[in-house]
N, C-alpha and C. Protein backbone atom coordinates (compact mmCIF):
# COMPACT_ATOMS: atom_id res chain seq x y z
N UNK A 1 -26.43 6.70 1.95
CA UNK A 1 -25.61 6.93 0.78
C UNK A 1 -24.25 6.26 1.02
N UNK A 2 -23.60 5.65 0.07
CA UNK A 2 -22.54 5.13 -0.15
C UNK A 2 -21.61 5.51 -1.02
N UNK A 3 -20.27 5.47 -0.20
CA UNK A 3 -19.55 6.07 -1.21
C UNK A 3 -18.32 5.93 -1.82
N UNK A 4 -17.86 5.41 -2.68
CA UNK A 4 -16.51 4.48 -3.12
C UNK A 4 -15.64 5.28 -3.57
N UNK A 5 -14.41 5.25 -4.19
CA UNK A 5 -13.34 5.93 -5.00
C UNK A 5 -12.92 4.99 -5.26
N UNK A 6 -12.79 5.02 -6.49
CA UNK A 6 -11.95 3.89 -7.35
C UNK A 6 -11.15 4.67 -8.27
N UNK A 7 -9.91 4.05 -7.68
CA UNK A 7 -8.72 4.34 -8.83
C UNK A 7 -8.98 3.61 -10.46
N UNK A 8 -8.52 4.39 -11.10
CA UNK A 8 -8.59 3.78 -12.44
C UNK A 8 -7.25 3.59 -13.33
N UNK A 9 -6.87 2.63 -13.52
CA UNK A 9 -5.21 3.10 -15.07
C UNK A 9 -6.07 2.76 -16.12
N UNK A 10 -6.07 3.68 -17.24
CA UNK A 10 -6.41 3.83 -18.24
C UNK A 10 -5.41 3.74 -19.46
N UNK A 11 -5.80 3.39 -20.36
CA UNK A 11 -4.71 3.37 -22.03
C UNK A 11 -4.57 4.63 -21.90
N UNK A 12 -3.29 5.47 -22.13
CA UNK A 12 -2.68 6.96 -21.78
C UNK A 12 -3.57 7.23 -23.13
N UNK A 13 -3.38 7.40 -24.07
CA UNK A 13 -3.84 7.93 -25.35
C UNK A 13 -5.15 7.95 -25.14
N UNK A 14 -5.81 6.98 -24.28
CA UNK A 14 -7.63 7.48 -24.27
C UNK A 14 -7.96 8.15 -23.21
N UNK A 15 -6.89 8.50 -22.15
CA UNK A 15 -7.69 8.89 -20.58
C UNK A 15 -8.94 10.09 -20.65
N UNK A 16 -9.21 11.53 -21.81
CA UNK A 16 -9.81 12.52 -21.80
C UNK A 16 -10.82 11.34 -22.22
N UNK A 17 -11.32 10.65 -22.97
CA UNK A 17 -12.31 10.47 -23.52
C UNK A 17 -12.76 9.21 -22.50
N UNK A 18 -12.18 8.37 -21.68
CA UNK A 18 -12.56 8.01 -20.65
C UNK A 18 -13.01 8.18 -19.92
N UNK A 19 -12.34 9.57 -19.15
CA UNK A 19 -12.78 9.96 -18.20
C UNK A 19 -14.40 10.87 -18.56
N UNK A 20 -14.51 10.82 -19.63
CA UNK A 20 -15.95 11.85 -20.09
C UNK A 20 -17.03 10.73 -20.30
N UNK A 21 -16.29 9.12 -20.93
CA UNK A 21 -17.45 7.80 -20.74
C UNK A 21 -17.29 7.42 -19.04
N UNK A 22 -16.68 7.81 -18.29
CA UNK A 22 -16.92 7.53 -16.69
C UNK A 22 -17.39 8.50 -16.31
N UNK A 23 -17.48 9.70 -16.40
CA UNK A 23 -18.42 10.75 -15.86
C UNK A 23 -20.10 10.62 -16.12
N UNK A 24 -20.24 10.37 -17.52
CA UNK A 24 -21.75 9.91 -17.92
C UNK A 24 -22.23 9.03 -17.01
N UNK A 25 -21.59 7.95 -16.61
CA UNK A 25 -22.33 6.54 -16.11
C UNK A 25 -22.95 6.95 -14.70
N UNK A 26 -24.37 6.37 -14.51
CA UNK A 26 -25.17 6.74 -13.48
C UNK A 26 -24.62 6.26 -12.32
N UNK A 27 -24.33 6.68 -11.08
CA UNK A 27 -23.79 6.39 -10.03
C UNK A 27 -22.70 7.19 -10.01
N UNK A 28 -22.23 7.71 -10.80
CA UNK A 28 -20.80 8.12 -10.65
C UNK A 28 -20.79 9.60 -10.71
N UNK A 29 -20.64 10.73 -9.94
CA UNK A 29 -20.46 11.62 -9.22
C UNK A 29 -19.42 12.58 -9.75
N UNK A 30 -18.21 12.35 -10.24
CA UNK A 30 -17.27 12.88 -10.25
C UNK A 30 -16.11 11.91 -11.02
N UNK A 31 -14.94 12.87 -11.66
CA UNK A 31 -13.69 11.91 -12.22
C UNK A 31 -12.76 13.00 -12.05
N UNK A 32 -11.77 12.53 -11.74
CA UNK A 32 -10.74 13.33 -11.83
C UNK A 32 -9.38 12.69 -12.50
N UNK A 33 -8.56 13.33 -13.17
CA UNK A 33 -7.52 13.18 -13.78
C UNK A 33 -6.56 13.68 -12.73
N UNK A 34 -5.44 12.40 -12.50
CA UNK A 34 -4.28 12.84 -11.25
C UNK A 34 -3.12 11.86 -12.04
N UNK A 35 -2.12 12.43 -11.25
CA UNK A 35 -0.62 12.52 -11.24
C UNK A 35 -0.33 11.11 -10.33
N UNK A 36 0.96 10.46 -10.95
CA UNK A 36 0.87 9.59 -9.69
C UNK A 36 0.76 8.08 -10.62
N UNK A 37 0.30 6.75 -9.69
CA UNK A 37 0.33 5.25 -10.28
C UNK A 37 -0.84 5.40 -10.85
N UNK A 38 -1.72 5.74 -10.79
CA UNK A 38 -2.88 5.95 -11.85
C UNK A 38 -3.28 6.77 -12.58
N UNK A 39 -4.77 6.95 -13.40
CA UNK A 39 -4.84 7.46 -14.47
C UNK A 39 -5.95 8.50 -13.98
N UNK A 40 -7.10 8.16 -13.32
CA UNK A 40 -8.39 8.69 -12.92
C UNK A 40 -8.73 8.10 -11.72
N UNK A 41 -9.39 8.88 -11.27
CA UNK A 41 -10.32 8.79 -9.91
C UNK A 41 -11.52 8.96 -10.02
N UNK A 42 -12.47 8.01 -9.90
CA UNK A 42 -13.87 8.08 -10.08
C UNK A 42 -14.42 8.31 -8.82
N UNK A 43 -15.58 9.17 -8.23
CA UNK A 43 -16.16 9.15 -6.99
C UNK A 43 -17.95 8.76 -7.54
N UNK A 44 -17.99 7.56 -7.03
CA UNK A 44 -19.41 6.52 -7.36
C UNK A 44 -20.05 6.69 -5.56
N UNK A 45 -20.97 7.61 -5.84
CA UNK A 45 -22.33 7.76 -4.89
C UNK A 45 -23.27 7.17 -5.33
N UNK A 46 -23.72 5.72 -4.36
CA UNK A 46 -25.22 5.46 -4.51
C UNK A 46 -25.81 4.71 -2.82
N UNK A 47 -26.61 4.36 -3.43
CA UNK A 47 -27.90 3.94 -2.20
C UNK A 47 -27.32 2.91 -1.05
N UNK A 48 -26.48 1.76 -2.02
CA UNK A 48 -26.27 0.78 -1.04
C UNK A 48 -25.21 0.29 -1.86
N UNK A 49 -24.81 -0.65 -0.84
CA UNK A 49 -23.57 -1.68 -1.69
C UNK A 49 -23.76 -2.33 -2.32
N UNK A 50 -24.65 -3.00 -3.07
CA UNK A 50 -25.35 -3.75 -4.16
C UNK A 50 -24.62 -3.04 -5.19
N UNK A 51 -24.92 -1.43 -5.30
CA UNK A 51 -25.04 -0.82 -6.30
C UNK A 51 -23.86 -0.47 -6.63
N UNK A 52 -23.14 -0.61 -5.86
CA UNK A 52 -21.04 -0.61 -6.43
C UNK A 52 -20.84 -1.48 -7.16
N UNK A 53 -20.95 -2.70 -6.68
CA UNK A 53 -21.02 -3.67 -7.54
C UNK A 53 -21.51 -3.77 -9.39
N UNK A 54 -22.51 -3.19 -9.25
CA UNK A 54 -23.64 -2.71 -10.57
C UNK A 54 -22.85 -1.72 -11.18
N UNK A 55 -22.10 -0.73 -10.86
CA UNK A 55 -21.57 0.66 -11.58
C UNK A 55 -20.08 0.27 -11.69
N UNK A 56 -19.64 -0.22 -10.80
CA UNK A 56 -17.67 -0.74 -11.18
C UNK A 56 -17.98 -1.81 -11.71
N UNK A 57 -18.19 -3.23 -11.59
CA UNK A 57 -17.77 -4.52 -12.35
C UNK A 57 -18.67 -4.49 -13.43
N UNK A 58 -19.98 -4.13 -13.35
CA UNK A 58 -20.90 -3.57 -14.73
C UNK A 58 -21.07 -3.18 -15.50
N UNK A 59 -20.28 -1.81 -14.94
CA UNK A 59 -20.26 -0.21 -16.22
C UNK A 59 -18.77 -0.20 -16.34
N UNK A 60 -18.22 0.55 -15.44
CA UNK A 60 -16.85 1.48 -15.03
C UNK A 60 -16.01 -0.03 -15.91
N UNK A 61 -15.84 -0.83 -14.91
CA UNK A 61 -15.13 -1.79 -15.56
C UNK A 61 -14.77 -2.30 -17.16
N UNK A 62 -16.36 -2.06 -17.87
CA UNK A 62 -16.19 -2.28 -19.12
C UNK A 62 -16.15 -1.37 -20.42
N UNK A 63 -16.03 0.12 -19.65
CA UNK A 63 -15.60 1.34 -20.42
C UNK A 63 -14.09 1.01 -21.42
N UNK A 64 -14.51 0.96 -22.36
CA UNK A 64 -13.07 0.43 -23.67
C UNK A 64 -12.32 1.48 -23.38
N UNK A 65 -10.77 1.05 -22.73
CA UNK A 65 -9.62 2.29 -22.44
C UNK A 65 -9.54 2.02 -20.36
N UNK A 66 -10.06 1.24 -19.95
CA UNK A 66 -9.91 0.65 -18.65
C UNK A 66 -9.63 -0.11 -18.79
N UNK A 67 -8.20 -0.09 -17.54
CA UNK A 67 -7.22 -1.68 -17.95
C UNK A 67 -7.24 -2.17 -16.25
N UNK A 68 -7.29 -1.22 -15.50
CA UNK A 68 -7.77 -1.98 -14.13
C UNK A 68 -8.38 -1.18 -13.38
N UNK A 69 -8.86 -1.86 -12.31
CA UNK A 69 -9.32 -0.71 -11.21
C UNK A 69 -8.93 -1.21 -9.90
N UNK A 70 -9.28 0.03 -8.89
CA UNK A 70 -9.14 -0.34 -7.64
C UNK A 70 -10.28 0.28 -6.70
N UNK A 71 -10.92 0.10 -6.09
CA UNK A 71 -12.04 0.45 -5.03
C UNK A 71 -11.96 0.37 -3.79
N UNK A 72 -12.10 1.70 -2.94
CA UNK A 72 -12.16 1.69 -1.57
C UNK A 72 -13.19 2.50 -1.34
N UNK A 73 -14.03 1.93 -0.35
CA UNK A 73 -15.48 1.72 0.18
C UNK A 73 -14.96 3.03 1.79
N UNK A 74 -15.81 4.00 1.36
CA UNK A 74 -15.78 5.23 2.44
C UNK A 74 -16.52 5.06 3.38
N UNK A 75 -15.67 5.44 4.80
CA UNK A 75 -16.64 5.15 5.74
C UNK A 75 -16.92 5.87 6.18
N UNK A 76 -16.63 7.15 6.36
CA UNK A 76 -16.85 8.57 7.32
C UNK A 76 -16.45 9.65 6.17
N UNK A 77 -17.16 10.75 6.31
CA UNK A 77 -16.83 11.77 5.78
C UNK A 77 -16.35 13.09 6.34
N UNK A 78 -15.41 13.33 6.58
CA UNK A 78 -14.99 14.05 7.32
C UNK A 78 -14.22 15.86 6.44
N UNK A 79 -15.21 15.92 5.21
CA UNK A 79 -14.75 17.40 4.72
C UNK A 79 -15.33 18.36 5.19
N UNK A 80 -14.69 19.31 5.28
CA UNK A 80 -14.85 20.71 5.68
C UNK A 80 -16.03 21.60 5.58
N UNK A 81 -16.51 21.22 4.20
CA UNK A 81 -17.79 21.54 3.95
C UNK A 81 -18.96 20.76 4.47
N UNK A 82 -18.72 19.25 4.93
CA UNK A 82 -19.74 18.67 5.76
C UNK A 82 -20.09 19.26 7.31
N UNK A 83 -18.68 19.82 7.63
CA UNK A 83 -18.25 20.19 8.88
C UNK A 83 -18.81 21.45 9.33
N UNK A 84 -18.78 22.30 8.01
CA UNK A 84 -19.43 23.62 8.50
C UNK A 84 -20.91 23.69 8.84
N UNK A 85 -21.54 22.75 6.99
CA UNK A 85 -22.86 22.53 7.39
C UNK A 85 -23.09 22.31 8.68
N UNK A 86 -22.62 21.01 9.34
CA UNK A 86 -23.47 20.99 10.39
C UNK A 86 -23.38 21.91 11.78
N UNK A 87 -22.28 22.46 12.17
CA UNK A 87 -22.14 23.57 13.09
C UNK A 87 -22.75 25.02 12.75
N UNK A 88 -23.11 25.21 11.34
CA UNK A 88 -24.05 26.30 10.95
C UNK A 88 -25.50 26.14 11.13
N UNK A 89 -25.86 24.92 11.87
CA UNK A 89 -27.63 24.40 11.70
C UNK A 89 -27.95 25.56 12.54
N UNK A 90 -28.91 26.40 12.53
CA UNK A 90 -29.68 27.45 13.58
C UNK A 90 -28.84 28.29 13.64
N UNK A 91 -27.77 28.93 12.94
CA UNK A 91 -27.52 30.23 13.31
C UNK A 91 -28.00 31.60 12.45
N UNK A 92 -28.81 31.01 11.81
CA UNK A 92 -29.17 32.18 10.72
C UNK A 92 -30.48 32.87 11.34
């Protein structure tokens, strides 16, 4: 599994209805609305790196109300909830 975050700036007047045409699109996991130089945060889970390509310059990219993006390619996952899972294997 692969896993990207791409910043998004969006036209201010469309970001709710953006962020609800970037939540639909297959690959894409999650959106969040934040504070700050951008507009949204998309989290795009898929198979391989081919498929970033296919869901940001394909889809994400050509959602009407996206004026740029930015993408960084995850290499480790290091949340808390990954963390517990695995130190909880066999104690039940």
């Amino acid at each position: 599994m692969v896993t990207a975050i791409v910043f998004v700036k969006a036209d201010v007047a469309r970001i709710p209805e953006v962020a609800e045409q970037l939540a639909a699109l297959d690959g894409v996991s999650e959106v969040y609305s934040v504070t700050g130089q951008i507009d949204l945060i998309a989290i795009v889970r898929v198979r391989d790196h081919d498929e970033i390509a296919q869901v940001v310059a394909d889809r994400l990219n050509k959602v009407p109300g996206v004026q740029s993006t930015e993408t960084h390619i995850a290499f480790r996952s290091y949340s808390k909830h990954d963390l517990d899972s695995a130190f909880a294997l066999g104690t039940d």
